[in-house]
PDB file of N, CA and C in Angstrom:
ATOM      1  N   UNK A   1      15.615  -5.875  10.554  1.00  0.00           N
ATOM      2  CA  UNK A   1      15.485  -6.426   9.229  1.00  0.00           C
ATOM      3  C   UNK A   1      14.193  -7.239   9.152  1.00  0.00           C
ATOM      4  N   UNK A   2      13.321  -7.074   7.802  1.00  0.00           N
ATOM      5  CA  UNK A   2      12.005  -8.046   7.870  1.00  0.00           C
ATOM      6  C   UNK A   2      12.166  -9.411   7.751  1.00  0.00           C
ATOM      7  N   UNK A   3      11.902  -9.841   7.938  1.00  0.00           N
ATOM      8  CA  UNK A   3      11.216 -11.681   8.093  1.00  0.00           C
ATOM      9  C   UNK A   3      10.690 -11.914   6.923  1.00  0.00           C
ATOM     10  N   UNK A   4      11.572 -12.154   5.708  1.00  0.00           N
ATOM     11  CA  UNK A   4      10.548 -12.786   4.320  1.00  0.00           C
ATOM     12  C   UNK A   4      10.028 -14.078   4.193  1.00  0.00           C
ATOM     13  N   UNK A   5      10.352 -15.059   5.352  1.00  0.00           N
ATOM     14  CA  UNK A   5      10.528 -16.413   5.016  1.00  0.00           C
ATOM     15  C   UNK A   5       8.225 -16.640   4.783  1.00  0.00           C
ATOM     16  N   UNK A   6       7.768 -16.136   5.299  1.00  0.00           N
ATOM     17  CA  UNK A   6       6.289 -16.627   5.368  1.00  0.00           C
ATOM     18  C   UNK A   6       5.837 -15.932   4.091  1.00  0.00           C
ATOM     19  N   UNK A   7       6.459 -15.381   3.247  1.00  0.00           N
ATOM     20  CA  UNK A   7       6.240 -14.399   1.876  1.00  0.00           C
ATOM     21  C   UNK A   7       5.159 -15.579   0.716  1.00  0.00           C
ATOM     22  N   UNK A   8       4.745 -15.715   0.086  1.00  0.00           N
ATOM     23  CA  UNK A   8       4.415 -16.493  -1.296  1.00  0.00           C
ATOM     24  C   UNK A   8       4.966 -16.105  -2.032  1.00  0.00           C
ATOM     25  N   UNK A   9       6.198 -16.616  -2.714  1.00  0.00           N
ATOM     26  CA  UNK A   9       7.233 -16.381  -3.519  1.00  0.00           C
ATOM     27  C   UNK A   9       6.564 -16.222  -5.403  1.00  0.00           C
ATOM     28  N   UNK A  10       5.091 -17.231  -5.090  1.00  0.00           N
ATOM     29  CA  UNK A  10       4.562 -17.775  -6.643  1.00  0.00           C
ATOM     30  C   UNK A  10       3.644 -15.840  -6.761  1.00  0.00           C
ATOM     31  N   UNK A  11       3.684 -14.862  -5.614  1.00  0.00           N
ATOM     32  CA  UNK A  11       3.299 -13.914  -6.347  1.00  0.00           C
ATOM     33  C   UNK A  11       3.773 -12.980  -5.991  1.00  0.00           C
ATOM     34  N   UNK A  12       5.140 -13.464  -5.950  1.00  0.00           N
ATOM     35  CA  UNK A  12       6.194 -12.119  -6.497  1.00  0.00           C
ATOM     36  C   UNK A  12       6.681 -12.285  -7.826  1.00  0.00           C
ATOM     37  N   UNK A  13       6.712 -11.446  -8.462  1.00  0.00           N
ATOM     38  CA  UNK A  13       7.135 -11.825 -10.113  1.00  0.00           C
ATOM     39  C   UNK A  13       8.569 -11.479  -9.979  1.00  0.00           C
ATOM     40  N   UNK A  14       9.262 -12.203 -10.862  1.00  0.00           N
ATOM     41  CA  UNK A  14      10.693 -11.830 -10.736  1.00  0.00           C
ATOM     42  C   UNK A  14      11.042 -11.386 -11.952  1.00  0.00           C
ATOM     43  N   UNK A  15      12.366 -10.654 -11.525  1.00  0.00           N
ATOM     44  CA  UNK A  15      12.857  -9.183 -11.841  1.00  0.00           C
ATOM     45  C   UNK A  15      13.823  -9.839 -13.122  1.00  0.00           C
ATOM     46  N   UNK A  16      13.768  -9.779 -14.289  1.00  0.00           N
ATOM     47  CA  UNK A  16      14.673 -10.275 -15.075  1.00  0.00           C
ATOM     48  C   UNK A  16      15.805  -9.603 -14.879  1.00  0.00           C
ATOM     49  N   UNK A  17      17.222  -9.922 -15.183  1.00  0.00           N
ATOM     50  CA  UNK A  17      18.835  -9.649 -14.816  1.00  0.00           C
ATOM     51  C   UNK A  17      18.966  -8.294 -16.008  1.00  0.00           C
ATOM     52  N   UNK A  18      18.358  -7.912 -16.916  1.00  0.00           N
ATOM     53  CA  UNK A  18      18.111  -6.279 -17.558  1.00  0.00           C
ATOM     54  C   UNK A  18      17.173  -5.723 -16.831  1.00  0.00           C
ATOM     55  N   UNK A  19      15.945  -5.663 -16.082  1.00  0.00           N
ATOM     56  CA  UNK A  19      14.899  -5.236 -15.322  1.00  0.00           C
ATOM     57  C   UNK A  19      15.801  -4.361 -14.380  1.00  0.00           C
ATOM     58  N   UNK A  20      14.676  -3.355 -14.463  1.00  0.00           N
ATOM     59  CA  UNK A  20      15.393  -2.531 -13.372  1.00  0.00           C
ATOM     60  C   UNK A  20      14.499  -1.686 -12.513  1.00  0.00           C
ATOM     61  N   UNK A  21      14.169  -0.782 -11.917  1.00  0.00           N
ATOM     62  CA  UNK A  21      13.218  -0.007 -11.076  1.00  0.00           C
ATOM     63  C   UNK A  21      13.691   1.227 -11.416  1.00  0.00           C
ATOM     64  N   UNK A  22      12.467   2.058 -11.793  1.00  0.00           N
ATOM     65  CA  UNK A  22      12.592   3.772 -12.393  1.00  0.00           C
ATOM     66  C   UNK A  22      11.845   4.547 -11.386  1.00  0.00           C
ATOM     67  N   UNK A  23      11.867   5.704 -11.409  1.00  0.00           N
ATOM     68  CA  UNK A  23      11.285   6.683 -11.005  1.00  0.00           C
ATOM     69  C   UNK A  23       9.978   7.307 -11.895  1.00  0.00           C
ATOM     70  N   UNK A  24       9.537   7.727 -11.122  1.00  0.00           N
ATOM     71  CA  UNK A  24       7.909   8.284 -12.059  1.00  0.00           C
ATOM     72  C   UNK A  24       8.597   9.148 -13.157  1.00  0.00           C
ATOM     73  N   UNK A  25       9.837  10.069 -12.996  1.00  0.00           N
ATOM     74  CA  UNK A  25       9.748  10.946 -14.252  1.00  0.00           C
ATOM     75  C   UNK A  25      10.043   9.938 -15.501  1.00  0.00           C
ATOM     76  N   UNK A  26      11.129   8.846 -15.231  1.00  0.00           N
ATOM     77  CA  UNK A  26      11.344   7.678 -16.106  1.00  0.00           C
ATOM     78  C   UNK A  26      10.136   7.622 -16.762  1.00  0.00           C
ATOM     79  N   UNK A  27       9.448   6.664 -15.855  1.00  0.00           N
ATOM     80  CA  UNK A  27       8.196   6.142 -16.390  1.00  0.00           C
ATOM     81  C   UNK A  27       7.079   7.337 -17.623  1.00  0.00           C
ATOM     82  N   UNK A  28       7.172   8.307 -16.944  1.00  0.00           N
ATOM     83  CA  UNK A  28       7.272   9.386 -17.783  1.00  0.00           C
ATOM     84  C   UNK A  28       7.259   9.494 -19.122  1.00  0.00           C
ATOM     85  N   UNK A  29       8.479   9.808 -19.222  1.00  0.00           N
ATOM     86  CA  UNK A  29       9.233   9.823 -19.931  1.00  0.00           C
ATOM     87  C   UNK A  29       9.062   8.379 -21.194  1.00  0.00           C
ATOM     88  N   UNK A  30       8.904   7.452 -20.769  1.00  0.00           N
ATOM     89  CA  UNK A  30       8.851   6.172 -21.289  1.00  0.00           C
ATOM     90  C   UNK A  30       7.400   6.328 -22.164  1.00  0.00           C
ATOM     91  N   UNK A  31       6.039   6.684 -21.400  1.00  0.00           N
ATOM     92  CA  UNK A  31       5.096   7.000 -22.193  1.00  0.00           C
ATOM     93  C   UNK A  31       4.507   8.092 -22.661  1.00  0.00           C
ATOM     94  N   UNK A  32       5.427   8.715 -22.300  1.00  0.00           N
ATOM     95  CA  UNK A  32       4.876  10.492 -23.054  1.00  0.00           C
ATOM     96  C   UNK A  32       4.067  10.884 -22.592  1.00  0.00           C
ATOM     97  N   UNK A  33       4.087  10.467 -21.104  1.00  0.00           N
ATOM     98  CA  UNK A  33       2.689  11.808 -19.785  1.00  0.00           C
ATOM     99  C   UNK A  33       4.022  12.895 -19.708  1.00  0.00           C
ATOM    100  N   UNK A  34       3.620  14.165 -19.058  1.00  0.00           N
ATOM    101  CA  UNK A  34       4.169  15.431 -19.215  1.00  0.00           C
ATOM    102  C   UNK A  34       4.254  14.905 -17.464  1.00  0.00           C
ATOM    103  N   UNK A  35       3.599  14.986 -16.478  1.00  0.00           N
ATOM    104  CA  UNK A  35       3.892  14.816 -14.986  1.00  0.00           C
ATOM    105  C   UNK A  35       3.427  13.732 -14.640  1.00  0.00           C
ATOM    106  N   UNK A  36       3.913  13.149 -12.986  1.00  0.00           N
ATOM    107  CA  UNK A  36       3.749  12.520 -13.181  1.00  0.00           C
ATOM    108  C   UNK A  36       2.624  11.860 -12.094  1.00  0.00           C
ATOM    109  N   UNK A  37       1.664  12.691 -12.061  1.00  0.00           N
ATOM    110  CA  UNK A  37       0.616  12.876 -11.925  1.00  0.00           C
ATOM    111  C   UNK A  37      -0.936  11.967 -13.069  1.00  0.00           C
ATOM    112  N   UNK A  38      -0.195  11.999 -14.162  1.00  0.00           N
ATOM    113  CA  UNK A  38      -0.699  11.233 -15.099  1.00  0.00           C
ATOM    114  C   UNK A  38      -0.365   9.871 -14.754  1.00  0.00           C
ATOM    115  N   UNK A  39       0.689   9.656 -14.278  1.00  0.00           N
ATOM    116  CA  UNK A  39       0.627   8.449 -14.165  1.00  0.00           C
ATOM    117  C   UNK A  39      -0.587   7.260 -12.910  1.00  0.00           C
ATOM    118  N   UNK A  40      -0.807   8.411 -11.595  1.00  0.00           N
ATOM    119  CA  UNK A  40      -1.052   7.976 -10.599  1.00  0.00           C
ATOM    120  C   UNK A  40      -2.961   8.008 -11.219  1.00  0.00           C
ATOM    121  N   UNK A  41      -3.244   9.058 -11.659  1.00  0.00           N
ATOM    122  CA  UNK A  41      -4.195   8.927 -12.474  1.00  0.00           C
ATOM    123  C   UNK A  41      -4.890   7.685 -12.995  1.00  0.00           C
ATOM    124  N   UNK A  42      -3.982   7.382 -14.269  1.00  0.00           N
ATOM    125  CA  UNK A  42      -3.949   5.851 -15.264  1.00  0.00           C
ATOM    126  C   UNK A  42      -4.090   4.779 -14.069  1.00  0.00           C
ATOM    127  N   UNK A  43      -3.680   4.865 -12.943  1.00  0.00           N
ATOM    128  CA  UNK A  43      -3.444   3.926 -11.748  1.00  0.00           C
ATOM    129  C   UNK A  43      -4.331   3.865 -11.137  1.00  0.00           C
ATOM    130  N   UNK A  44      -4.949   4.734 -10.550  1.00  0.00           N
ATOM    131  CA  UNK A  44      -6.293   4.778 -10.303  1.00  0.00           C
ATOM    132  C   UNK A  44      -7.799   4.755 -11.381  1.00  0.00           C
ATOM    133  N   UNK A  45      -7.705   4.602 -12.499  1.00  0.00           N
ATOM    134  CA  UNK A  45      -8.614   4.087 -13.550  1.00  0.00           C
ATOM    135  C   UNK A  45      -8.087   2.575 -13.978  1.00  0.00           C
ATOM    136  N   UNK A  46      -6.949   2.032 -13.282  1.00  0.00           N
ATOM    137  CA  UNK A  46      -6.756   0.379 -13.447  1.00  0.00           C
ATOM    138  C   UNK A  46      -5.826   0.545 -14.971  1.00  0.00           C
ATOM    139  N   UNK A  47      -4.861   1.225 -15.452  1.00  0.00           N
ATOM    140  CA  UNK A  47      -4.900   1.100 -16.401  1.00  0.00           C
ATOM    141  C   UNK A  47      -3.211   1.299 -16.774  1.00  0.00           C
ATOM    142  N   UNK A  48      -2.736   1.409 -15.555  1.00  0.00           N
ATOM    143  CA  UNK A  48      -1.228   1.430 -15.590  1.00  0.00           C
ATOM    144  C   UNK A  48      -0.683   0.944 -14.395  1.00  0.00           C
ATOM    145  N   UNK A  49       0.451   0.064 -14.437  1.00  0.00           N
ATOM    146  CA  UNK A  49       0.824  -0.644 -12.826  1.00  0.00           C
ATOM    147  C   UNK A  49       1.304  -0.037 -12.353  1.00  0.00           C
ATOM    148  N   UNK A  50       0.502  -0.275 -11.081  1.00  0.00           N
ATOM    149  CA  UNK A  50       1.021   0.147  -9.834  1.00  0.00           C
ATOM    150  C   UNK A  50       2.626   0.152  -9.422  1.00  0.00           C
ATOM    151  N   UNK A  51       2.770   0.954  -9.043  1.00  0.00           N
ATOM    152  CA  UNK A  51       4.699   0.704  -8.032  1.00  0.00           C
ATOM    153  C   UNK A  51       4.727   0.198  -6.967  1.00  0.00           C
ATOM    154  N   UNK A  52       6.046   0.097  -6.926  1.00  0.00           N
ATOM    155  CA  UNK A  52       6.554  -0.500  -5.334  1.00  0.00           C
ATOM    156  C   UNK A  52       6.978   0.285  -4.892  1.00  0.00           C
ATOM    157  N   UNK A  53       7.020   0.613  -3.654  1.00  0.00           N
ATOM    158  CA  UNK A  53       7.251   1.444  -2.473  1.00  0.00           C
ATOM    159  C   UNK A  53       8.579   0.584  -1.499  1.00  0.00           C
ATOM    160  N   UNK A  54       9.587   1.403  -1.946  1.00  0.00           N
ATOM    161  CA  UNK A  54      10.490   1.547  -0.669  1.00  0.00           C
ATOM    162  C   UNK A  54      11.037   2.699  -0.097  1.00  0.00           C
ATOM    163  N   UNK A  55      10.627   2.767   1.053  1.00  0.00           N
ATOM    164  CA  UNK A  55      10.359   3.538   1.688  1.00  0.00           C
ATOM    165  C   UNK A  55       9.357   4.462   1.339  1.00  0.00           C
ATOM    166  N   UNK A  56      10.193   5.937   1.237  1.00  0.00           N
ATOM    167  CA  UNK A  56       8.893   6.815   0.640  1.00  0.00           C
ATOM    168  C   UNK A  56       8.825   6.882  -0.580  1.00  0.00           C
ATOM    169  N   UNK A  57       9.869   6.562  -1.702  1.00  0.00           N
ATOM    170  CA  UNK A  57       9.953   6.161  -2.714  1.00  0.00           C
ATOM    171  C   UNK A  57       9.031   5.206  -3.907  1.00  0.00           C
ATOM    172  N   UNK A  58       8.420   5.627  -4.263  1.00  0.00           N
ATOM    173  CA  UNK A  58       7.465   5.399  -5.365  1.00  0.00           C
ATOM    174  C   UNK A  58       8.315   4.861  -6.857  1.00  0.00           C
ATOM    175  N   UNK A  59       8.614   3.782  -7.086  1.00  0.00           N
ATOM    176  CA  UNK A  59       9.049   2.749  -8.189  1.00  0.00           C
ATOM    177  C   UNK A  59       8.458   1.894  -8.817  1.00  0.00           C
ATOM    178  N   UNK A  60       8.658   2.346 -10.682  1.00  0.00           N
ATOM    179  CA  UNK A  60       8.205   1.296 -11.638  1.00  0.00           C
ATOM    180  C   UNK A  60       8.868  -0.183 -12.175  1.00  0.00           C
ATOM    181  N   UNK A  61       8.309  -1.408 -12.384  1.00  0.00           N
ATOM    182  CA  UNK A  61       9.195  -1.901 -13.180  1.00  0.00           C
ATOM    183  C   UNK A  61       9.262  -1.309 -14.385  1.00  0.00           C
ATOM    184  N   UNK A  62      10.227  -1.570 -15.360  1.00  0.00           N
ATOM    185  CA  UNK A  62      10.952  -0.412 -16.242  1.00  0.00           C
ATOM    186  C   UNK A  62       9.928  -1.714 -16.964  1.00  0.00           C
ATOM    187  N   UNK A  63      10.103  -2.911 -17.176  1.00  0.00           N
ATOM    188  CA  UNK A  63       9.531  -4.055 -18.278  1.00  0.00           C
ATOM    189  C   UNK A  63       7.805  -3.523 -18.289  1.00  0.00           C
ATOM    190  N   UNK A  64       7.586  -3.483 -17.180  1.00  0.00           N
ATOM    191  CA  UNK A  64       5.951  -3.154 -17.096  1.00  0.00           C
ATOM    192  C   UNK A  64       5.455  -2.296 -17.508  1.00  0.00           C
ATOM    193  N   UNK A  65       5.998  -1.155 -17.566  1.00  0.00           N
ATOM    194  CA  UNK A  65       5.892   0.518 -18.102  1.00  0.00           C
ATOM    195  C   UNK A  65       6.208  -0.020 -20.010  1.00  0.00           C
ATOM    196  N   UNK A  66       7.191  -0.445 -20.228  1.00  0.00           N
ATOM    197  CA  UNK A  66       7.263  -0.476 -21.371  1.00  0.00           C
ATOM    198  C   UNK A  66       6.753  -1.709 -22.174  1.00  0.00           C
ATOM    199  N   UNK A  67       6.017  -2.384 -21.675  1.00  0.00           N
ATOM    200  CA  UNK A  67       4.838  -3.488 -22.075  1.00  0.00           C
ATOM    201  C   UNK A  67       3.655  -2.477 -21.775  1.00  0.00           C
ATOM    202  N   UNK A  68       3.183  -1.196 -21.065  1.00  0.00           N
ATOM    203  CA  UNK A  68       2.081  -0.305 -21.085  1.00  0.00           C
ATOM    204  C   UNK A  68       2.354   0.299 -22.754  1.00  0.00           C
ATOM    205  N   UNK A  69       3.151   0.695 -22.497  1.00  0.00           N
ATOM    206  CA  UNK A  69       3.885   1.677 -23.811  1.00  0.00           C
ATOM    207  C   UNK A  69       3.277   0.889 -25.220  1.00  0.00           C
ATOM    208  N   UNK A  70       3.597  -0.128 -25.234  1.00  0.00           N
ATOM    209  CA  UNK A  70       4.197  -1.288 -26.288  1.00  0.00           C
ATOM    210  C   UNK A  70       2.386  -1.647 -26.892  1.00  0.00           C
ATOM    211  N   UNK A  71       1.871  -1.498 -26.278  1.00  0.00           N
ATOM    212  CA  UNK A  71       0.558  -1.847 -25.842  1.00  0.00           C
ATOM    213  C   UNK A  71      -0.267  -1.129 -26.529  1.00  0.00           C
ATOM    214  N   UNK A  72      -0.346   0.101 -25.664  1.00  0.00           N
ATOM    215  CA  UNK A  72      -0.932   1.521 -26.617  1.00  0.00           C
ATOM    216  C   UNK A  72      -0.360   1.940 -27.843  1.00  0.00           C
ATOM    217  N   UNK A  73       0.430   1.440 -28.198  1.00  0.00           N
ATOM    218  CA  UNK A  73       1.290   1.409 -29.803  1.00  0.00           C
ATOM    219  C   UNK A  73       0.228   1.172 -30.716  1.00  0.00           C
ATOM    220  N   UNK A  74       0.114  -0.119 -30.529  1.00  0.00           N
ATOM    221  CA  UNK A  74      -0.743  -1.434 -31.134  1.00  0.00           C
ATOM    222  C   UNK A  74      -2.144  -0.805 -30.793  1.00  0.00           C
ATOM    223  N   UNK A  75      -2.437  -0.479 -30.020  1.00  0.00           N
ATOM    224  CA  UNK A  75      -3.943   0.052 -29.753  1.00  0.00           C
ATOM    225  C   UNK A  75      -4.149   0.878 -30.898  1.00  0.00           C
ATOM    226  N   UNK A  76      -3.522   2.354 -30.932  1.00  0.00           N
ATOM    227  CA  UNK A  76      -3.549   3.051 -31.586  1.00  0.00           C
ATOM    228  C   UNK A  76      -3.695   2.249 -33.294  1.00  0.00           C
ATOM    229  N   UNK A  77      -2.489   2.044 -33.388  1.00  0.00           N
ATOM    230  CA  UNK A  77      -2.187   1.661 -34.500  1.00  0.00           C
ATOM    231  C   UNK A  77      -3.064   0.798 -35.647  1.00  0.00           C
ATOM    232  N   UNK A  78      -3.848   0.160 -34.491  1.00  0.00           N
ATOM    233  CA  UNK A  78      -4.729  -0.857 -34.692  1.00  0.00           C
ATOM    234  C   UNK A  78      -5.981  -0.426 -35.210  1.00  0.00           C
ATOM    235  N   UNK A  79      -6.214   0.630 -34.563  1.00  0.00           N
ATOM    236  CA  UNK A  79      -7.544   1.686 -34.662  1.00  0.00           C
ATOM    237  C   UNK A  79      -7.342   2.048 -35.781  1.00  0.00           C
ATOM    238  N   UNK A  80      -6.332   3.011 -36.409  1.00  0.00           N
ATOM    239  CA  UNK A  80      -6.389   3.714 -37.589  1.00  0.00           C
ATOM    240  C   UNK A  80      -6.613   2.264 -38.295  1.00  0.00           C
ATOM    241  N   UNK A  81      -5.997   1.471 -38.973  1.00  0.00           N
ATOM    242  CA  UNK A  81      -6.223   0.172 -39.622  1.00  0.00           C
ATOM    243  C   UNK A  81      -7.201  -0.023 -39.543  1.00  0.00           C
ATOM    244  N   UNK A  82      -7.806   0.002 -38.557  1.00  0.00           N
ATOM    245  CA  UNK A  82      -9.641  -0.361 -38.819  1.00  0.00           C
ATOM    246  C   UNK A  82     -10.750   0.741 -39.461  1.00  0.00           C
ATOM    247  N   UNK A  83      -9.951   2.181 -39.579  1.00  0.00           N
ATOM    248  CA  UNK A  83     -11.031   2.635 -39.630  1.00  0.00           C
ATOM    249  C   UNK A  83     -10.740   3.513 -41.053  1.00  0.00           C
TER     250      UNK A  83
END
């Protein structure tokens, strides 16, 4: 079992009691990429968060994905309004 006690607790963000951890098709699914390949993409241009890894398992926060989502709404939305 790991040893968390030497961890910095001030930069782990915590998990609100609805928060939950998805899978890439979730995440997916959540912003309307087709694979999820798009996602790792957006991740590597800085532009969608990263996951956590347990084990070999690749996981989103579900809040973070849908504050991405929530985001590009308003982007969009914002644009037509301006133009």
């Amino acid at each position: 079992m790991p040893d968390f006690r030497g961890m910095n607790d001030a930069l782990i963000p915590a998990l609100d009691s609805n928060d939950r951890l998805i899978e890439a098709r979730a995440a997916c699914d959540i912003i309307g990429a087709r694979r999820p390949t798009a996602l790792y993409r957006l991740i590597r241009e800085d532009r969608f968060p990263t996951p956590i890894h347990i084990g070999r398992r690749s996981l989103w926060v579900e809040s973070e994905v849908r504050q991405y989502a929530t985001r590009k709404i308003r982007e969009s939305r914002g644009a037509r309004a301006a133009a």
